[in-house]
C-alpha atoms as a PDB file:
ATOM      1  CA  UNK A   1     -78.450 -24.106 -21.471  1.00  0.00           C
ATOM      2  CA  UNK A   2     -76.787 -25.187 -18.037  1.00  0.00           C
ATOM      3  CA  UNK A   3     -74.422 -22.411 -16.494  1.00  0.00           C
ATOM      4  CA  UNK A   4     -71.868 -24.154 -14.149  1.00  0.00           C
ATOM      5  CA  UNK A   5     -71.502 -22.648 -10.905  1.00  0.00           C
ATOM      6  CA  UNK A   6     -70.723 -23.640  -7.488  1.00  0.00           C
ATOM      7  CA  UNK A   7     -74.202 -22.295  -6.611  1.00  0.00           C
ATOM      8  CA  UNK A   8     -75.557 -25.636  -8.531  1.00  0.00           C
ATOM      9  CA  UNK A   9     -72.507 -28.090  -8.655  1.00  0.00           C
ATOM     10  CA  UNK A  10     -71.855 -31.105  -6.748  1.00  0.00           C
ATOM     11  CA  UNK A  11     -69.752 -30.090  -3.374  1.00  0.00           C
ATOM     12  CA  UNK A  12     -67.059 -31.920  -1.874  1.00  0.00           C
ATOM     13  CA  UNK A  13     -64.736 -31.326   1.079  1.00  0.00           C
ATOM     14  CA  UNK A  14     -60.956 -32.742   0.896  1.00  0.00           C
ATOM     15  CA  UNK A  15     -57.425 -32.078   2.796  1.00  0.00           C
ATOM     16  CA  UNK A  16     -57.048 -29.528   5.661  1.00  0.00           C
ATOM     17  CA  UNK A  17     -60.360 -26.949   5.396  1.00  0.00           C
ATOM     18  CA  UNK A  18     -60.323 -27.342   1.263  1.00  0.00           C
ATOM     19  CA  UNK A  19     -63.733 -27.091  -1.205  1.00  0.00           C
ATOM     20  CA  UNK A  20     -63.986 -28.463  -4.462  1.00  0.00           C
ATOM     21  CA  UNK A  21     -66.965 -27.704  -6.852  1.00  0.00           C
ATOM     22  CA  UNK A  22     -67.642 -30.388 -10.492  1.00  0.00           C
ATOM     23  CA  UNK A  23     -68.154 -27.689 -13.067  1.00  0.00           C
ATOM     24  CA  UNK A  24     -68.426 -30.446 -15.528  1.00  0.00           C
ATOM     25  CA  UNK A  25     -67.569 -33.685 -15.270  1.00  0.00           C
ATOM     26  CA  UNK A  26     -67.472 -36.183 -17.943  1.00  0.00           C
ATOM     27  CA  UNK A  27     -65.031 -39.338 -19.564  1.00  0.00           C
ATOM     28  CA  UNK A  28     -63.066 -36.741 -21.500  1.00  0.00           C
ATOM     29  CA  UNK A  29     -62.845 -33.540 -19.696  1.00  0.00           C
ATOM     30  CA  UNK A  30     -63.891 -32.535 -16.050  1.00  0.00           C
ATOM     31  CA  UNK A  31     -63.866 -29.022 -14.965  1.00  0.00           C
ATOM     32  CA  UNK A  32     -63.416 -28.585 -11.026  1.00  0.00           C
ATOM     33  CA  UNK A  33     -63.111 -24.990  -9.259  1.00  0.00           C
ATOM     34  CA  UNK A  34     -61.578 -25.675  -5.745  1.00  0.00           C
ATOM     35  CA  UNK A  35     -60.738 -23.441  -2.827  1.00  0.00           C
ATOM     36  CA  UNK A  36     -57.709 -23.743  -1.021  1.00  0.00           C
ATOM     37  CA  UNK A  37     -56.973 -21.608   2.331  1.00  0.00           C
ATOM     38  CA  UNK A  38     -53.693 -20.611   2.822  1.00  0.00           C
ATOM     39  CA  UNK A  39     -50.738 -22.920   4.017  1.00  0.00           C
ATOM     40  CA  UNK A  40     -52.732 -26.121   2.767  1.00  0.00           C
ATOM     41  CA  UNK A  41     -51.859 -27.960  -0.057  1.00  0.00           C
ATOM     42  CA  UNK A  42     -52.442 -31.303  -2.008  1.00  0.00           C
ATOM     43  CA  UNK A  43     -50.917 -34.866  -1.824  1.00  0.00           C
ATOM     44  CA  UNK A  44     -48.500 -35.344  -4.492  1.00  0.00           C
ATOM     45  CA  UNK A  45     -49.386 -37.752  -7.149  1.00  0.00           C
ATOM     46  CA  UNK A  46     -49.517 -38.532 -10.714  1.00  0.00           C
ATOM     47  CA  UNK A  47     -51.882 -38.582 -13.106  1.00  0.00           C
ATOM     48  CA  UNK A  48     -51.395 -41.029 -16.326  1.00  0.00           C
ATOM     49  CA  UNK A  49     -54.753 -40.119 -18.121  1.00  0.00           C
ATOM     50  CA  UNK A  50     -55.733 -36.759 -17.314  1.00  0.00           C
ATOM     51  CA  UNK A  51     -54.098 -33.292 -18.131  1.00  0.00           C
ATOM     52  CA  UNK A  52     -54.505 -30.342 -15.308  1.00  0.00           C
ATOM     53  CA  UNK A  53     -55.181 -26.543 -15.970  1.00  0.00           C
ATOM     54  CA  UNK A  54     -54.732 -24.305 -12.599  1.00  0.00           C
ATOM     55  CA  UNK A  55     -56.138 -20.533 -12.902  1.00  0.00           C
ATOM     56  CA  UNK A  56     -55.812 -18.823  -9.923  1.00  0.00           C
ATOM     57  CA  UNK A  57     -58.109 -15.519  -8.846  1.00  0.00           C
ATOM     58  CA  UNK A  58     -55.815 -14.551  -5.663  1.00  0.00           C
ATOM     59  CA  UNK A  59     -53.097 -15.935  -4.058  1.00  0.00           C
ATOM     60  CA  UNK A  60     -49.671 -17.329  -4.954  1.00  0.00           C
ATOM     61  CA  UNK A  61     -49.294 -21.189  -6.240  1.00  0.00           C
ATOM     62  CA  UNK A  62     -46.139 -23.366  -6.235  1.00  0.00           C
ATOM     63  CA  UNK A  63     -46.844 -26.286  -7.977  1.00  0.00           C
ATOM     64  CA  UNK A  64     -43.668 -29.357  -8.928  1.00  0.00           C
ATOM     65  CA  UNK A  65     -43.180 -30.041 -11.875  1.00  0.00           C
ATOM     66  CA  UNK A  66     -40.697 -33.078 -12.798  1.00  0.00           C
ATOM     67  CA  UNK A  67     -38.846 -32.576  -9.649  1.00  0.00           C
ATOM     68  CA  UNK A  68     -38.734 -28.788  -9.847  1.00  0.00           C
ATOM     69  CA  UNK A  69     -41.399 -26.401  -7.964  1.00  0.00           C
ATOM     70  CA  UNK A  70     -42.481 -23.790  -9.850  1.00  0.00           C
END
């Protein structure tokens, strides 16, 4: 049985100082664990195919949502 981890999974760098780990990634569900410093943030864009699910350990996230942040 494979355990995900980001001791084993693919590695990627993106935006200002930001990690991303692939869990899992596959055609119908990816699973990525990223690591986001304070102040930074993502572009914002749309996805047509893919659903999200954000868990976060510490920290605060504000996220928009249909024109409203959350």
């Amino acid at each position: 049985m494979h355990v995900a981890s980001i001791q084993t999974a693919e590695h990627y760098t993106w935006g200002d100082g930001c990690d991303g780990w692939h869990l899992l990634r596959g055609e119908e569900l990816s699973v990525i664990q990223e690591r986001m410093p304070p102040k930074t943030s993502e572009v914002a864009h749309f996805h047509t195919r893919s659903r999200q699910f954000f868990y976060v350990i510490s920290g605060t996230l504000s996220i928009l949502l249909a024109g409203k942040l959350h």
